[in-house]
C-alpha atoms as a PDB file:
ATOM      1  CA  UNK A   1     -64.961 -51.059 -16.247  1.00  0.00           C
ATOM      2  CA  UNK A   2     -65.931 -50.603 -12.800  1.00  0.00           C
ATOM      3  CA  UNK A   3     -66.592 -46.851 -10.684  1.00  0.00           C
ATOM      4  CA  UNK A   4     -67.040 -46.816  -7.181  1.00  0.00           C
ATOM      5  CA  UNK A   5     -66.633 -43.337  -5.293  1.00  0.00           C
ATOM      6  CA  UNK A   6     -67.033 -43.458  -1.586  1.00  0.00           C
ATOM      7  CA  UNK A   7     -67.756 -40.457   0.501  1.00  0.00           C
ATOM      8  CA  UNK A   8     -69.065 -40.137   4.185  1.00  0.00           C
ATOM      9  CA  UNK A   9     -71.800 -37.467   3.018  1.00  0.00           C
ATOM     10  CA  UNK A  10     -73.225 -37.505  -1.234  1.00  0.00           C
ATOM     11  CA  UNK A  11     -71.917 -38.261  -4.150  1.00  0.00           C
ATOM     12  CA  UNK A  12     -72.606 -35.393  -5.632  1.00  0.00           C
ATOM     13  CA  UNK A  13     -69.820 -33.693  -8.001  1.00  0.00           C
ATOM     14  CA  UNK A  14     -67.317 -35.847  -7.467  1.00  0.00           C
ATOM     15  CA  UNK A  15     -69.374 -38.454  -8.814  1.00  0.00           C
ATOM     16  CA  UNK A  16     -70.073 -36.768 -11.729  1.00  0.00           C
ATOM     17  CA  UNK A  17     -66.004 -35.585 -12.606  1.00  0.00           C
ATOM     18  CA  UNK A  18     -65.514 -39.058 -12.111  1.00  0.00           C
ATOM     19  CA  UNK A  19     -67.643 -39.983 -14.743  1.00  0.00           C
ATOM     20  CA  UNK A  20     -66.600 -37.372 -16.776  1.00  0.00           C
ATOM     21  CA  UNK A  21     -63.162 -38.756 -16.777  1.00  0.00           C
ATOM     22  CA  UNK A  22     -64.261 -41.883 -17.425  1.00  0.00           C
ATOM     23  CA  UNK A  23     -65.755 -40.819 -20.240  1.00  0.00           C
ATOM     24  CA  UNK A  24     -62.957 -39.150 -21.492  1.00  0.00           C
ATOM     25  CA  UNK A  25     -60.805 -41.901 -21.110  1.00  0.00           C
ATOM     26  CA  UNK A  26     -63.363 -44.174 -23.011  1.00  0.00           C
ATOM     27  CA  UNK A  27     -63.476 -41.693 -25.970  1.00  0.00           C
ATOM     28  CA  UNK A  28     -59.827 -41.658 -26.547  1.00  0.00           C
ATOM     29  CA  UNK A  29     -59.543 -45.522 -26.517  1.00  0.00           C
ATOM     30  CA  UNK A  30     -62.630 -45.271 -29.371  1.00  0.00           C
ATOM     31  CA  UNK A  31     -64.896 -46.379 -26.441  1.00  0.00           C
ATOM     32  CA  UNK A  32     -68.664 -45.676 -25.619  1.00  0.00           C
ATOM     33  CA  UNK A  33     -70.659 -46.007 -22.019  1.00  0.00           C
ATOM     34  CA  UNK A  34     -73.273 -47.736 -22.571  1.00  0.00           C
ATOM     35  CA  UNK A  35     -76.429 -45.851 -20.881  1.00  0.00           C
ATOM     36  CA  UNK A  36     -78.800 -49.123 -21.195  1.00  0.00           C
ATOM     37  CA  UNK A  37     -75.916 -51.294 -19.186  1.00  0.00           C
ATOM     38  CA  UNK A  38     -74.819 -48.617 -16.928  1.00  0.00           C
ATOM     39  CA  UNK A  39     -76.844 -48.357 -13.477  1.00  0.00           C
ATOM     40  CA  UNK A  40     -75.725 -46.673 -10.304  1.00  0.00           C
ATOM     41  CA  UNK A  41     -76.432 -48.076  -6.545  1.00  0.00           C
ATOM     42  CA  UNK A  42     -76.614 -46.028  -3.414  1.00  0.00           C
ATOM     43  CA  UNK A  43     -75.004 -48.371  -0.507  1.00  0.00           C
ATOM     44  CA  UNK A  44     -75.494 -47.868   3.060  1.00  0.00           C
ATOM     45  CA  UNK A  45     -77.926 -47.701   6.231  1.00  0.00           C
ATOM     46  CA  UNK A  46     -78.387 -43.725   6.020  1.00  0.00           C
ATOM     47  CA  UNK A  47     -79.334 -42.833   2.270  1.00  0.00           C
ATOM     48  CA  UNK A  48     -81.907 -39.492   2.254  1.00  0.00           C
ATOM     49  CA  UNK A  49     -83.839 -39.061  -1.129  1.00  0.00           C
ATOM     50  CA  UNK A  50     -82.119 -39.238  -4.099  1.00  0.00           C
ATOM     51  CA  UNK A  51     -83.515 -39.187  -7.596  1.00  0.00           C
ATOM     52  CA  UNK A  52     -84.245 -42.321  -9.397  1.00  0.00           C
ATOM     53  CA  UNK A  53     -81.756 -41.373 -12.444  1.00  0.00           C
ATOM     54  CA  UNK A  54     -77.958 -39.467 -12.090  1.00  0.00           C
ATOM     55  CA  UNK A  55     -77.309 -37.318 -14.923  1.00  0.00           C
ATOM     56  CA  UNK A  56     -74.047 -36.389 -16.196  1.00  0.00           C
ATOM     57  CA  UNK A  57     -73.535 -34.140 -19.849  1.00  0.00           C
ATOM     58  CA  UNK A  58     -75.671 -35.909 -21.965  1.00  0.00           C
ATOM     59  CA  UNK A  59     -76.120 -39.609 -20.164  1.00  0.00           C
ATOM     60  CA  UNK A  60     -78.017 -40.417 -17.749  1.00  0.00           C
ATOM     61  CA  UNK A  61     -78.122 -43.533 -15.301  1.00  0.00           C
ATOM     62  CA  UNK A  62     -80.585 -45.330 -13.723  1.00  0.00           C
ATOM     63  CA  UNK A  63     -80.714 -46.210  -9.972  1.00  0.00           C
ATOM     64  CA  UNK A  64     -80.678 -50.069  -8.671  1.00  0.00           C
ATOM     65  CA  UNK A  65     -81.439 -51.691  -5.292  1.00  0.00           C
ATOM     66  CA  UNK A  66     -79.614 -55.160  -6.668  1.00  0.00           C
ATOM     67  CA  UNK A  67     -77.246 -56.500  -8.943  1.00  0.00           C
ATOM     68  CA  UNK A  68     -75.101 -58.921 -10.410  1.00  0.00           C
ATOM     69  CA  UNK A  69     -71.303 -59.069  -9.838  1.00  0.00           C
ATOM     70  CA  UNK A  70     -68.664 -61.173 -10.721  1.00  0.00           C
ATOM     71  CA  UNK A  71     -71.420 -63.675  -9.838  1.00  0.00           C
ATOM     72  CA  UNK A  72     -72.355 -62.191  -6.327  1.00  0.00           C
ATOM     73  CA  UNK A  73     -75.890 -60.470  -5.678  1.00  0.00           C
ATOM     74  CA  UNK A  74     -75.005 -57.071  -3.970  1.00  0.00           C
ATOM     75  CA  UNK A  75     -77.449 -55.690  -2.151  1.00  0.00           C
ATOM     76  CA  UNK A  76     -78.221 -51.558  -1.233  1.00  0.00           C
ATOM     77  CA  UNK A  77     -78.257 -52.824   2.299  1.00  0.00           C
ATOM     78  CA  UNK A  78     -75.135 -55.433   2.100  1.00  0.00           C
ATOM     79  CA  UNK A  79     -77.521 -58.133   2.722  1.00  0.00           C
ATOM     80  CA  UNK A  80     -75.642 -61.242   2.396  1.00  0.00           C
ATOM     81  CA  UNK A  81     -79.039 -63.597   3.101  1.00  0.00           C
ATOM     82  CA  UNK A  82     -80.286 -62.561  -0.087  1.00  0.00           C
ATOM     83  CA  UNK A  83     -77.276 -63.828  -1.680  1.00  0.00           C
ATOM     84  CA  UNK A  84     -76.909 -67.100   0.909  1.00  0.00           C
ATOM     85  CA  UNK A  85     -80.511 -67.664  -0.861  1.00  0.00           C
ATOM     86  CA  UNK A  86     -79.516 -66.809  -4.381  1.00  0.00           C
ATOM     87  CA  UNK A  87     -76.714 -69.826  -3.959  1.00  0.00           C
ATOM     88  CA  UNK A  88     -78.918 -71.874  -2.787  1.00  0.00           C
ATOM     89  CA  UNK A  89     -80.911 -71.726  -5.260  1.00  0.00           C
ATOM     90  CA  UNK A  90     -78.126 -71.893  -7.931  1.00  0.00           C
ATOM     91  CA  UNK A  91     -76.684 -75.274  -5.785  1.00  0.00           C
ATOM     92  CA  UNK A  92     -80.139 -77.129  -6.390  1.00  0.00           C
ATOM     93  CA  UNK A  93     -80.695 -75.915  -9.785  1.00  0.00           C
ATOM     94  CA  UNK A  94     -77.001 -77.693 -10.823  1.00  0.00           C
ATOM     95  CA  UNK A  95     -78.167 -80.383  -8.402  1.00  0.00           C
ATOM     96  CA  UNK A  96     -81.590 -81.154  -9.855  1.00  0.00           C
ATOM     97  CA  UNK A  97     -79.330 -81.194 -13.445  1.00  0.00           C
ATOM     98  CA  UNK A  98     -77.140 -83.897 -11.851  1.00  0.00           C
ATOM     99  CA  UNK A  99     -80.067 -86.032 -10.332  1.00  0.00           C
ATOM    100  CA  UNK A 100     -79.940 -88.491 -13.284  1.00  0.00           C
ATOM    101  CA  UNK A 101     -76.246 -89.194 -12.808  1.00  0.00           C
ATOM    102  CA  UNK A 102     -75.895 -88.581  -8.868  1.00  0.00           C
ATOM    103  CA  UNK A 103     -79.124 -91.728  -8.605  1.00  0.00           C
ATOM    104  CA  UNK A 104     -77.420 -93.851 -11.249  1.00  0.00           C
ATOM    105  CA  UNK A 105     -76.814 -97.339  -9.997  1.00  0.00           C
ATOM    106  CA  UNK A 106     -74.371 -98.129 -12.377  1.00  0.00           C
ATOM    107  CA  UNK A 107     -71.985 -95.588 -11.345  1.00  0.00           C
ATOM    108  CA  UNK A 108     -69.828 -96.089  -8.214  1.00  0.00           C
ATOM    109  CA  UNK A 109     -71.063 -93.774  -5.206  1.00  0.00           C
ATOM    110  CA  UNK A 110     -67.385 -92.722  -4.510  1.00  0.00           C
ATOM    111  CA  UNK A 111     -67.905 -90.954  -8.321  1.00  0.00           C
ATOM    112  CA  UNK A 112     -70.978 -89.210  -7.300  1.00  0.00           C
ATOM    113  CA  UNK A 113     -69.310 -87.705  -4.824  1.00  0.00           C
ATOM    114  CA  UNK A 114     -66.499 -86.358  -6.766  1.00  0.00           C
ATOM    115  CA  UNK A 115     -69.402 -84.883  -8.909  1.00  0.00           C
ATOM    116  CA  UNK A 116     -71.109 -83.456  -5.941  1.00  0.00           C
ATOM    117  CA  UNK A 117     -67.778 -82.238  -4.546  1.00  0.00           C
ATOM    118  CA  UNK A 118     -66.282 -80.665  -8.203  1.00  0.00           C
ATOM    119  CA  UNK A 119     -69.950 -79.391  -9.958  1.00  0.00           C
ATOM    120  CA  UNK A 120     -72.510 -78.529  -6.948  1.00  0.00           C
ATOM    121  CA  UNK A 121     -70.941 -77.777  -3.607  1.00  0.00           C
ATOM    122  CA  UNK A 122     -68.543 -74.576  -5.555  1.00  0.00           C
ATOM    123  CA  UNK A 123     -71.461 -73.442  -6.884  1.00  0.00           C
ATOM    124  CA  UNK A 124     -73.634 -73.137  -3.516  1.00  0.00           C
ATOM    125  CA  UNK A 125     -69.879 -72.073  -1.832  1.00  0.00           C
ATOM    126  CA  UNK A 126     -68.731 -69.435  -3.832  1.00  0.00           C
ATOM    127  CA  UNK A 127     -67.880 -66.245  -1.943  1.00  0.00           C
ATOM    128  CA  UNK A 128     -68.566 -67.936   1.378  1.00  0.00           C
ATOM    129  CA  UNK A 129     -65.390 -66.186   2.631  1.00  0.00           C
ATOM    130  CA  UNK A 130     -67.167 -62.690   2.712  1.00  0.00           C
ATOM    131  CA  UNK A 131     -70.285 -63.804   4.096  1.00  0.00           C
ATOM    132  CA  UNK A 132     -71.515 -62.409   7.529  1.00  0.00           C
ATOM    133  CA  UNK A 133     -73.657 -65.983   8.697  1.00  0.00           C
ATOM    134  CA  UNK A 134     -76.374 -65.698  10.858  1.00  0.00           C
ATOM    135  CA  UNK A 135     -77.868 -68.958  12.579  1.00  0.00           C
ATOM    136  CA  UNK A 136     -80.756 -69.048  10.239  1.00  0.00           C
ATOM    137  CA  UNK A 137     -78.248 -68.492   7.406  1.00  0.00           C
ATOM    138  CA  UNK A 138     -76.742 -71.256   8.639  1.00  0.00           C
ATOM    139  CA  UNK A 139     -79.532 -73.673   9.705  1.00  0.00           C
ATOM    140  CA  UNK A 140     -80.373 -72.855   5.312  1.00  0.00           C
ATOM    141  CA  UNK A 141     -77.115 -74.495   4.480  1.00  0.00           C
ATOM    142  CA  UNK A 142     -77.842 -76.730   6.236  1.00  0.00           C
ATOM    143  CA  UNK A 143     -80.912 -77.661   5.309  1.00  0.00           C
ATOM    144  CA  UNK A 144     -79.360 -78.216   1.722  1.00  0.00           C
ATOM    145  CA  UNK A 145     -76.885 -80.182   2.104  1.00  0.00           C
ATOM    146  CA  UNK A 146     -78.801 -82.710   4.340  1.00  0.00           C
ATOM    147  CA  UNK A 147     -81.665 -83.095   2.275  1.00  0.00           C
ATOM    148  CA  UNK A 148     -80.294 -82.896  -1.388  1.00  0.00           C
ATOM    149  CA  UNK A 149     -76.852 -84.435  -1.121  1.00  0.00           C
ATOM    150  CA  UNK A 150     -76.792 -86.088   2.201  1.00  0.00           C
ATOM    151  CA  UNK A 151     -79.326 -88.678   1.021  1.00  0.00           C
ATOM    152  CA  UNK A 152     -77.553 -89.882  -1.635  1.00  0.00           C
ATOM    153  CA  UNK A 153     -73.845 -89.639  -0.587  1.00  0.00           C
ATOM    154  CA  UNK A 154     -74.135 -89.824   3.245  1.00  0.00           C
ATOM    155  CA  UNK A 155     -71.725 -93.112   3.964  1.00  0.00           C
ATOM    156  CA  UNK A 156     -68.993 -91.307   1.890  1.00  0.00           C
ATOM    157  CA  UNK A 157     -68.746 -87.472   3.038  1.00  0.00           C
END
């Protein structure tokens, strides 16, 4: 289950009834928050000191500058290069599993681009509709799909 609270100034208490309810709710479904699993992240350009750990009752949270979801990297900051990198990445580790079968000679180029198009460009595209691109973002991507794929697959793109 997911809690976001937005608010122009802190958190604060409403952070903390919100939680509270959660918990609730949890409890009377038979369910626990899991304190090891649950982090908190402070988002934004203006963020003064805040503690390392938000405490509510008797569970307390610790604070993150990244994470991990729904398969996105979300940044404090919103940076999406960090998560333009983290694709890239992704793209030429499922490439670099594919090598073997994208360089076989006994299988028709017009396959390996099927392969390329269905197993390693989704991976290195997914949730390019909310990303902000900057040239060198762009000039990355780039980059990648001339000298990984490109090589291989150029006369049928």
């Amino acid at each position: 289950m997911d809690l976001a609270t937005l608010k122009t100034k802190s958190c604060g208490s409403q952070c903390q009834e919100a939680t509270v309810a959660l918990d609730k709710a949890a409890r009377r479904m038979g369910l626990e928050i899991n304190q090891a699993k649950t982090k908190y992240m402070l988002c934004g350009t203006k963020k003064k000191y805040v503690e390392n750990v938000f405490k509510v009752k008797h569970m307390t949270f610790d604070r993150v500058n990244s994470f991990v979801y729904l398969g996105t990297l979300i940044t404090t900051d919103n940076n999406t290069s960090a998560e333009i990198n983290n694709r890239i990445a992704l793209a030429i580790t499922s490439y670099f599993g594919l090598v073997n079968i994208l360089k076989a000679k006994n299988i028709n180029r017009k396959y390996t681009v099927i392969i390329y198009k269905t197993l390693i460009k989704p991976v290195l595209m997914y949730g390019a509709e909310t990303w902000v691109l900057s040239k060198a973002d762009e000039l990355r991507l780039g980059v990648f799909e001339r000298k990984n794929i490109k090589k291989n697959l150029w006369t049928y793109l």
